[in-house]
PDB file of N, CA and C in Angstrom:
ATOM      1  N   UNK A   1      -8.904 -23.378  11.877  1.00  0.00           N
ATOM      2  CA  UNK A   1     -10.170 -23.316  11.184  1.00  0.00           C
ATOM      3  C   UNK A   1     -10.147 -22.108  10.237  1.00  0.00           C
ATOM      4  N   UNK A   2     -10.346 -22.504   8.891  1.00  0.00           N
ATOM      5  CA  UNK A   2     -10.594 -21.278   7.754  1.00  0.00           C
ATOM      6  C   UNK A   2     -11.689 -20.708   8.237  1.00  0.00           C
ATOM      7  N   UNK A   3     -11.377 -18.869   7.804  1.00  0.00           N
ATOM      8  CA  UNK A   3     -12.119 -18.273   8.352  1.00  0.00           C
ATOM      9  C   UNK A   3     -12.155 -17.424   6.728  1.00  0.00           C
ATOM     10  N   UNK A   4     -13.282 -16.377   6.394  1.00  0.00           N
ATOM     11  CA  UNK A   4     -13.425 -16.383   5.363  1.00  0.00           C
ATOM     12  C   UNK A   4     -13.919 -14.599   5.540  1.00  0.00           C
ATOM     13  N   UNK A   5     -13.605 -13.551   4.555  1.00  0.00           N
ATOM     14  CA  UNK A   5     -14.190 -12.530   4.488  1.00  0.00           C
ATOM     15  C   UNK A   5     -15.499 -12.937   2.892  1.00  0.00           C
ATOM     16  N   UNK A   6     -16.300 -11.660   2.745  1.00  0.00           N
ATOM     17  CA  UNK A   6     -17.074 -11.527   1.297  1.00  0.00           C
ATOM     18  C   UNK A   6     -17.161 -10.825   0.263  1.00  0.00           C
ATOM     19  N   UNK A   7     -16.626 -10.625  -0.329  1.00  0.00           N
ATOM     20  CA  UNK A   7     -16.048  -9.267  -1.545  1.00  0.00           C
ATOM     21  C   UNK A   7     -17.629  -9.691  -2.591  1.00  0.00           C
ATOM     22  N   UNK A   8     -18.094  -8.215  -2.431  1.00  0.00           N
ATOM     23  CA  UNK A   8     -18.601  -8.052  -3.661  1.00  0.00           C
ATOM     24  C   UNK A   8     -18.221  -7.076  -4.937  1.00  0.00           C
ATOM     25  N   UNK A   9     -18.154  -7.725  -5.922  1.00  0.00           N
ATOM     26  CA  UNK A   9     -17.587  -6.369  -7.020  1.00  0.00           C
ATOM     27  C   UNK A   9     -18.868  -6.506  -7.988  1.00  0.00           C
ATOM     28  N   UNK A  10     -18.897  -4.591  -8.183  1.00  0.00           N
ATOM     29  CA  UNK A  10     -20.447  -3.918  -8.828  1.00  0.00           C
ATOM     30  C   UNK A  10     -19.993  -4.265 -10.517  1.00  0.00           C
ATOM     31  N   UNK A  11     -20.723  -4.128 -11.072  1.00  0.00           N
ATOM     32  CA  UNK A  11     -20.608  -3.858 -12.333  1.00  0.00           C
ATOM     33  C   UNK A  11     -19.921  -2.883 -12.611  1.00  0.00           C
ATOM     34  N   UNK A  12     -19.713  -1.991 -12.030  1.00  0.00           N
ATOM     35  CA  UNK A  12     -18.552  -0.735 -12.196  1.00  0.00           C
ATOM     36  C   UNK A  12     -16.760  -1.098 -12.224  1.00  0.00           C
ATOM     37  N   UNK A  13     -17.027  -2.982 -11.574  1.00  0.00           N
ATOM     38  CA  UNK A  13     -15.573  -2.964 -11.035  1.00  0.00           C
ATOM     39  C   UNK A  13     -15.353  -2.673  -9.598  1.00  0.00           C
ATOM     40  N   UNK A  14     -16.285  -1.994  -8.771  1.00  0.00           N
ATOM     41  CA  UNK A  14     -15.337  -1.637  -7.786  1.00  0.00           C
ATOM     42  C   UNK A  14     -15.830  -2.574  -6.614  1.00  0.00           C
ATOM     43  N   UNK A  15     -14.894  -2.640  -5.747  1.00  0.00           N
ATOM     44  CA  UNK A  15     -14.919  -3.895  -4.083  1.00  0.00           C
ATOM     45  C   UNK A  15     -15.639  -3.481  -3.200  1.00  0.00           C
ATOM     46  N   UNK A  16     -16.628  -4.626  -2.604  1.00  0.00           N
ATOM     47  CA  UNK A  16     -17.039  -3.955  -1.345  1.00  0.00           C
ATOM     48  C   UNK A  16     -17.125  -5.192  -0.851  1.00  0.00           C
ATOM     49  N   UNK A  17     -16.923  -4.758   0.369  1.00  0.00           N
ATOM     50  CA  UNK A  17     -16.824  -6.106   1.884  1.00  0.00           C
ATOM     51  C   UNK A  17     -17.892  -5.957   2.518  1.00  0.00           C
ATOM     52  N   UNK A  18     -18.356  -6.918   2.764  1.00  0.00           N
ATOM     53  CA  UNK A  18     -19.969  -7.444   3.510  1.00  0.00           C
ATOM     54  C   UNK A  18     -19.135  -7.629   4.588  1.00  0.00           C
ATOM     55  N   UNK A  19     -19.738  -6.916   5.633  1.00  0.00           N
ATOM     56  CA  UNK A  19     -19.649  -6.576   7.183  1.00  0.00           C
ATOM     57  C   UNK A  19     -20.421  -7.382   8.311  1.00  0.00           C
ATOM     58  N   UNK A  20     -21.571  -8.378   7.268  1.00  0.00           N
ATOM     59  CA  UNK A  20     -22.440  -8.870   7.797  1.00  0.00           C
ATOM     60  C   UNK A  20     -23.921  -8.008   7.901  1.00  0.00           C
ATOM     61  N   UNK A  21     -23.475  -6.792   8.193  1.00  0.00           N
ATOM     62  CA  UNK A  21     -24.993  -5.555   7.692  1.00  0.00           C
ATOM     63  C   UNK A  21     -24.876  -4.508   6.721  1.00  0.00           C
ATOM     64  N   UNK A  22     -24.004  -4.276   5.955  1.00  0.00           N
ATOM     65  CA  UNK A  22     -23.719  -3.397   5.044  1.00  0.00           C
ATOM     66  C   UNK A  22     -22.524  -3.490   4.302  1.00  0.00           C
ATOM     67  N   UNK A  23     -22.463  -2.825   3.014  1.00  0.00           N
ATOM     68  CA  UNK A  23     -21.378  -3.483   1.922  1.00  0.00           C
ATOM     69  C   UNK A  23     -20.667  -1.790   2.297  1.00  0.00           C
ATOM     70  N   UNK A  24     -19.388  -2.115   2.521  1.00  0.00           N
ATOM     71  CA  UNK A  24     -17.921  -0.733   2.529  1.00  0.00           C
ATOM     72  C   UNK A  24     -17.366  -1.049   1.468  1.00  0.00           C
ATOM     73  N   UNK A  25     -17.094  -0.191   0.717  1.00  0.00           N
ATOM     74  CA  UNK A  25     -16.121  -0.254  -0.538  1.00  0.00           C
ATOM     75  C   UNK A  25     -14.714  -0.016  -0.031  1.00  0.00           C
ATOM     76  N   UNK A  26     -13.411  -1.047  -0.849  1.00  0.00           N
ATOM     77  CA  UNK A  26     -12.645  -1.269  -0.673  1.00  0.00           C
ATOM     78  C   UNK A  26     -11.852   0.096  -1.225  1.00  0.00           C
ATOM     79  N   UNK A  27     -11.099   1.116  -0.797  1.00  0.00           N
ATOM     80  CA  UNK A  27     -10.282   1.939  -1.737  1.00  0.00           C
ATOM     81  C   UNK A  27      -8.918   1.293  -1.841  1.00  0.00           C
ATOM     82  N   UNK A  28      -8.206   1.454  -3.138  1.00  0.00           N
ATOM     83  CA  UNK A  28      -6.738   1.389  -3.056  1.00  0.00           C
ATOM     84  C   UNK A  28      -6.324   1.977  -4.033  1.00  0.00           C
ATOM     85  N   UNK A  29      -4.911   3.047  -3.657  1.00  0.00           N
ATOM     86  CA  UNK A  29      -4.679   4.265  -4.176  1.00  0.00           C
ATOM     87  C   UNK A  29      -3.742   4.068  -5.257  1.00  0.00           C
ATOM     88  N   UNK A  30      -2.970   2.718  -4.328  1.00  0.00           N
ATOM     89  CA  UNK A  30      -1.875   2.940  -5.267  1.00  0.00           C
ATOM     90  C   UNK A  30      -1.279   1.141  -5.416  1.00  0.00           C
ATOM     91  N   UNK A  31       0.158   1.146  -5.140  1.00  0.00           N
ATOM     92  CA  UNK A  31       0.605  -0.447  -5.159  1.00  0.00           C
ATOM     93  C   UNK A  31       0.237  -1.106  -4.301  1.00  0.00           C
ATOM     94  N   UNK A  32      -0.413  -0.390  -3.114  1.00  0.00           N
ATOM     95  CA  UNK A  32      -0.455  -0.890  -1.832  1.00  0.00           C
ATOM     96  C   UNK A  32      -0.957  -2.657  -1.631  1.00  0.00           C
ATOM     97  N   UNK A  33      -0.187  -3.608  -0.774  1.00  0.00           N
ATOM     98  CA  UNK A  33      -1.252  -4.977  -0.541  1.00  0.00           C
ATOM     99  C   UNK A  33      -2.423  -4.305   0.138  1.00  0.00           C
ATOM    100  N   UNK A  34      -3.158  -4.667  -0.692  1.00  0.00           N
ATOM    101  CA  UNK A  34      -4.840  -4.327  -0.193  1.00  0.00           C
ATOM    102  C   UNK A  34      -5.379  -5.977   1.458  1.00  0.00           C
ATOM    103  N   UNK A  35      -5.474  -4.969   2.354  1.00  0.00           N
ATOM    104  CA  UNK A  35      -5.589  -6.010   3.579  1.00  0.00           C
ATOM    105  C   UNK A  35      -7.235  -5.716   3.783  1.00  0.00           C
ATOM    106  N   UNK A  36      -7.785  -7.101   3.882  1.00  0.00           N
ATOM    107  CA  UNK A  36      -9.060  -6.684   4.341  1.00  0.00           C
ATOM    108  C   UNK A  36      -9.593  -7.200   5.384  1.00  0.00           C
ATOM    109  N   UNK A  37     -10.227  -6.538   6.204  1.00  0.00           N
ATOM    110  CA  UNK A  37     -10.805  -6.237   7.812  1.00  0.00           C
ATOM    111  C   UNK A  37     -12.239  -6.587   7.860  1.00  0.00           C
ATOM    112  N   UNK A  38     -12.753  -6.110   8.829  1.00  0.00           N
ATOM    113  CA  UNK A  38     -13.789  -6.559   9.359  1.00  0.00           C
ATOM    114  C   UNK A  38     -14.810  -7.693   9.612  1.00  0.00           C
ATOM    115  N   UNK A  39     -15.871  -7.954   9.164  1.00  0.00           N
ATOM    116  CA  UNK A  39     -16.251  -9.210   9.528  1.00  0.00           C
ATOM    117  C   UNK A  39     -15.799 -10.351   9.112  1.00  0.00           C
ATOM    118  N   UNK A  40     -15.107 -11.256   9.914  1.00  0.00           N
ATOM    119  CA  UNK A  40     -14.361 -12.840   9.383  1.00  0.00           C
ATOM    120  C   UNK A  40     -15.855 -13.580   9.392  1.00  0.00           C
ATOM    121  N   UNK A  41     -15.857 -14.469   8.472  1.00  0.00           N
ATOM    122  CA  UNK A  41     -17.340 -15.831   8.679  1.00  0.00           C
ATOM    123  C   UNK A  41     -16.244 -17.048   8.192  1.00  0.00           C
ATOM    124  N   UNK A  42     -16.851 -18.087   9.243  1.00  0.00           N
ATOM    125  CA  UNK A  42     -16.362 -19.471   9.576  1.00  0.00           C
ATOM    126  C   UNK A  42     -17.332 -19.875   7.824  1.00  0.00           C
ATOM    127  N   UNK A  43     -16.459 -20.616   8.047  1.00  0.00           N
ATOM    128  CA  UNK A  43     -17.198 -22.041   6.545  1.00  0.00           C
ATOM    129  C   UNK A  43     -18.408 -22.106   6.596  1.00  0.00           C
ATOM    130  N   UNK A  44     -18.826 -22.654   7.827  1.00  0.00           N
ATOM    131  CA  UNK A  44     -20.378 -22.986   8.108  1.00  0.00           C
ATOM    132  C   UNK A  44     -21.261 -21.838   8.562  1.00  0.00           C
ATOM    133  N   UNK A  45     -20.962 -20.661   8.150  1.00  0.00           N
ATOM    134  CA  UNK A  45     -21.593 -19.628   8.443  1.00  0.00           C
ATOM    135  C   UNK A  45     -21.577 -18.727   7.002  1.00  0.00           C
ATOM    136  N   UNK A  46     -21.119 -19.245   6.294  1.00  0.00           N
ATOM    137  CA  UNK A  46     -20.956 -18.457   4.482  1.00  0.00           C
ATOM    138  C   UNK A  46     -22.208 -18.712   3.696  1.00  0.00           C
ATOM    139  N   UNK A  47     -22.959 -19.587   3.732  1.00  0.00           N
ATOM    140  CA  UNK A  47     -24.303 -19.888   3.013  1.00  0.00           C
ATOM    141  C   UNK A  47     -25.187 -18.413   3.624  1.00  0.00           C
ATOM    142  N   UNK A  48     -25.758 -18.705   4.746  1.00  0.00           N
ATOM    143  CA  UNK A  48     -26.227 -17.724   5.238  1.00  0.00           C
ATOM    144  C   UNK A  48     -25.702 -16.023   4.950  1.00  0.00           C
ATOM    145  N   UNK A  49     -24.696 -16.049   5.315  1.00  0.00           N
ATOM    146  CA  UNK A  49     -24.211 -14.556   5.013  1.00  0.00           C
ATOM    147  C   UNK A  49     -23.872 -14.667   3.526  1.00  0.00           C
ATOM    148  N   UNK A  50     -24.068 -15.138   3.167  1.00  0.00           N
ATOM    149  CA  UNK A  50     -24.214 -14.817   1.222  1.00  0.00           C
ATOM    150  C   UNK A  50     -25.223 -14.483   0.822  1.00  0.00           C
ATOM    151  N   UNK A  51     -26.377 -15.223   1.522  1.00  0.00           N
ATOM    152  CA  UNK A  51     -27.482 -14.791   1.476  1.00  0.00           C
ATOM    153  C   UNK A  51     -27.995 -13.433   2.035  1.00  0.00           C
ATOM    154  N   UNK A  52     -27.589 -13.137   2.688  1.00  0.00           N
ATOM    155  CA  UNK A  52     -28.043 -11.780   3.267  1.00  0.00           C
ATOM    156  C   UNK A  52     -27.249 -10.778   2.421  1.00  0.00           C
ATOM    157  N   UNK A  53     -26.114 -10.946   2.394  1.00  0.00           N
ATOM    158  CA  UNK A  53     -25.045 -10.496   1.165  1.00  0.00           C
ATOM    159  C   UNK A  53     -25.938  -9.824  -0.047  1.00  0.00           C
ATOM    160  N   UNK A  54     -26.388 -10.890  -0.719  1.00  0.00           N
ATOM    161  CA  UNK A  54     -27.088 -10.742  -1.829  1.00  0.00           C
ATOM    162  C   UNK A  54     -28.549  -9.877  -1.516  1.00  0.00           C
ATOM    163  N   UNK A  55     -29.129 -10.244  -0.679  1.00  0.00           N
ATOM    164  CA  UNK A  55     -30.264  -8.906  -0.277  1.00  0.00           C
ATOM    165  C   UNK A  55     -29.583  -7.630  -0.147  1.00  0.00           C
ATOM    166  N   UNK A  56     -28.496  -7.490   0.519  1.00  0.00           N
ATOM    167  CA  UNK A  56     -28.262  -5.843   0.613  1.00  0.00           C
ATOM    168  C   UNK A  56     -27.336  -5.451  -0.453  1.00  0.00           C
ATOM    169  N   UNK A  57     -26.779  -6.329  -1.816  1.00  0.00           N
ATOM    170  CA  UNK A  57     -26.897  -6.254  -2.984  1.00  0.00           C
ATOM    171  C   UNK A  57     -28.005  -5.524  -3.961  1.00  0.00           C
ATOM    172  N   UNK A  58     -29.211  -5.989  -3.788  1.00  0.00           N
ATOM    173  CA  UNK A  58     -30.514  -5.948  -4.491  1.00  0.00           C
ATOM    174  C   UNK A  58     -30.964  -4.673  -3.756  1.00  0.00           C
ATOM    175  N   UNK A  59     -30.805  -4.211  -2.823  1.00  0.00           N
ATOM    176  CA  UNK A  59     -31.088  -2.733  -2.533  1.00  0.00           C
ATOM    177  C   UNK A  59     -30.761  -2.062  -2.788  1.00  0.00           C
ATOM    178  N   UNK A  60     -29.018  -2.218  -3.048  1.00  0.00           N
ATOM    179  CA  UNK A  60     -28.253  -0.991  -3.088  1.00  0.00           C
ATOM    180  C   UNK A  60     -27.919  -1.073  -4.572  1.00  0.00           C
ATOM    181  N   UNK A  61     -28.021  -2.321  -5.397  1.00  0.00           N
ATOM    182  CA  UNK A  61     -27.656  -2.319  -6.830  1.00  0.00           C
ATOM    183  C   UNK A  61     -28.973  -3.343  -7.777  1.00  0.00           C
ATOM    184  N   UNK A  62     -29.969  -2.415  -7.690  1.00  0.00           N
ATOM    185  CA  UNK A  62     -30.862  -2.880  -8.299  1.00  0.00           C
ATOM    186  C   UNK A  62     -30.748  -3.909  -9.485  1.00  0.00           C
ATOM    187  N   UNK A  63     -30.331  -3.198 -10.133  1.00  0.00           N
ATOM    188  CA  UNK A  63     -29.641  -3.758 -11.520  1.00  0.00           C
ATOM    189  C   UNK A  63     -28.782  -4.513 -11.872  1.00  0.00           C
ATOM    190  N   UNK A  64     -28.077  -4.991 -10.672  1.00  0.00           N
ATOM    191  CA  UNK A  64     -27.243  -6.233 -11.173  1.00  0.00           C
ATOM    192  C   UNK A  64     -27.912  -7.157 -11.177  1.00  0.00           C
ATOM    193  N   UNK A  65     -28.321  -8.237 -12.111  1.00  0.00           N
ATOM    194  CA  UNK A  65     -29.085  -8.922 -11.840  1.00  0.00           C
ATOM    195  C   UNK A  65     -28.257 -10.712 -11.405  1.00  0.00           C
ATOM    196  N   UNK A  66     -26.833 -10.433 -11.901  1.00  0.00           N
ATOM    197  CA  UNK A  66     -26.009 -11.141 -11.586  1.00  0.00           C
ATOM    198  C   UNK A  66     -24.622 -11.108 -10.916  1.00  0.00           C
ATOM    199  N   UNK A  67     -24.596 -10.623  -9.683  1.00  0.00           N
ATOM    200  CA  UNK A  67     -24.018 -10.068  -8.402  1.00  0.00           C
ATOM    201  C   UNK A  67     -22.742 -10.941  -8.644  1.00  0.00           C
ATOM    202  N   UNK A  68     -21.459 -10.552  -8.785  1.00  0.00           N
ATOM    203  CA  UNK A  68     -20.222 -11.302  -8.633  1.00  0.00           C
ATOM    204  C   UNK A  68     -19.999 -11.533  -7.085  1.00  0.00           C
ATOM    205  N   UNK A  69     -20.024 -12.371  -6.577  1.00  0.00           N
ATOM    206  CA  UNK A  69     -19.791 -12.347  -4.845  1.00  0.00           C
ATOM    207  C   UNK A  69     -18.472 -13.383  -4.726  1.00  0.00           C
ATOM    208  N   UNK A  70     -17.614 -13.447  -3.792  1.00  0.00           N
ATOM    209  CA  UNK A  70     -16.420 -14.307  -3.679  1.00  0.00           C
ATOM    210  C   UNK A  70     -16.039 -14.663  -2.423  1.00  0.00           C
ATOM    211  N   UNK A  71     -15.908 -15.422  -2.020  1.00  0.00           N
ATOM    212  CA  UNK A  71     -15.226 -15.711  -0.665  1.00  0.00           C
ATOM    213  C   UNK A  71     -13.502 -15.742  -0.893  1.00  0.00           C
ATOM    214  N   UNK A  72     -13.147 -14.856   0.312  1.00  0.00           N
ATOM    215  CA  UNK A  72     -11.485 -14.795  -0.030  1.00  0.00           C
ATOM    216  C   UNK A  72     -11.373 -15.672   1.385  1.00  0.00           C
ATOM    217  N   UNK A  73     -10.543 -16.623   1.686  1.00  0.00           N
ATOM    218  CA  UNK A  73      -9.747 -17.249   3.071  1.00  0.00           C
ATOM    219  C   UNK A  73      -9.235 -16.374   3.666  1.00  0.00           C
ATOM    220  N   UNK A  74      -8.622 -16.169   4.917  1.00  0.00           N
ATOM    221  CA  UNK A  74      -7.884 -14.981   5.234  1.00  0.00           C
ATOM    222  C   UNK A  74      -6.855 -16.023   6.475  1.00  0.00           C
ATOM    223  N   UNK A  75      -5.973 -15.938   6.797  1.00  0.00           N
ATOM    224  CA  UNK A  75      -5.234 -16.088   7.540  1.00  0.00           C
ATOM    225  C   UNK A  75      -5.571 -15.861   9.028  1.00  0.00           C
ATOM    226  N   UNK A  76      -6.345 -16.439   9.763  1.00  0.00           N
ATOM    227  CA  UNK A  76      -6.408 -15.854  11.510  1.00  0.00           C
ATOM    228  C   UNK A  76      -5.910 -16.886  12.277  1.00  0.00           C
ATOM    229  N   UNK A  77      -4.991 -16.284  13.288  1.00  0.00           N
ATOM    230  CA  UNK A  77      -4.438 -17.680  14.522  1.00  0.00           C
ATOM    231  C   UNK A  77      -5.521 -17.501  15.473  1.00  0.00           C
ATOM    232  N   UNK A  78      -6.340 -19.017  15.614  1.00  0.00           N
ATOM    233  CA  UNK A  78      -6.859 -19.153  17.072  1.00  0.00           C
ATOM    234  C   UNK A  78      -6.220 -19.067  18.049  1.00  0.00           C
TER     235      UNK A  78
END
């Protein structure tokens, strides 16, 4: 079963991963593969957490008024 993280990128360009309660910005320094962690959401659980996504968007970035949001797949063995 695809399992899915949520990248949001600001108008600045820069990454942040929806945790499910708060957006962490992604750092990467250098060539590194950028691996990303924390909250996995199933298929049928991505509507919802996009939605909430996008509220703690609108708090923290008033001004975007058009939020780039993405679902990346990620690789997990059941």
């Amino acid at each position: 079963m695809p399992k899915y993280n949520i990248i949001y990128t600001s108008p600045q360009k820069d990454h942040y991963l929806w945790d499910g309660t708060s957006l962490t910005k992604l750092e990467k320094a250098g060539q590194e593969i950028l691996m990303f962690s924390g909250k996995v959401f199933k298929e049928e659980e991505l509507a919802g957490a996009i939605k909430e996504c996008k509220k703690a968007i609108a708090q923290s970035f008033p001004k975007d008024e058009a939020p780039e949001i993405k679902t990346v797949q990620i690789a997990v063995s059941d």
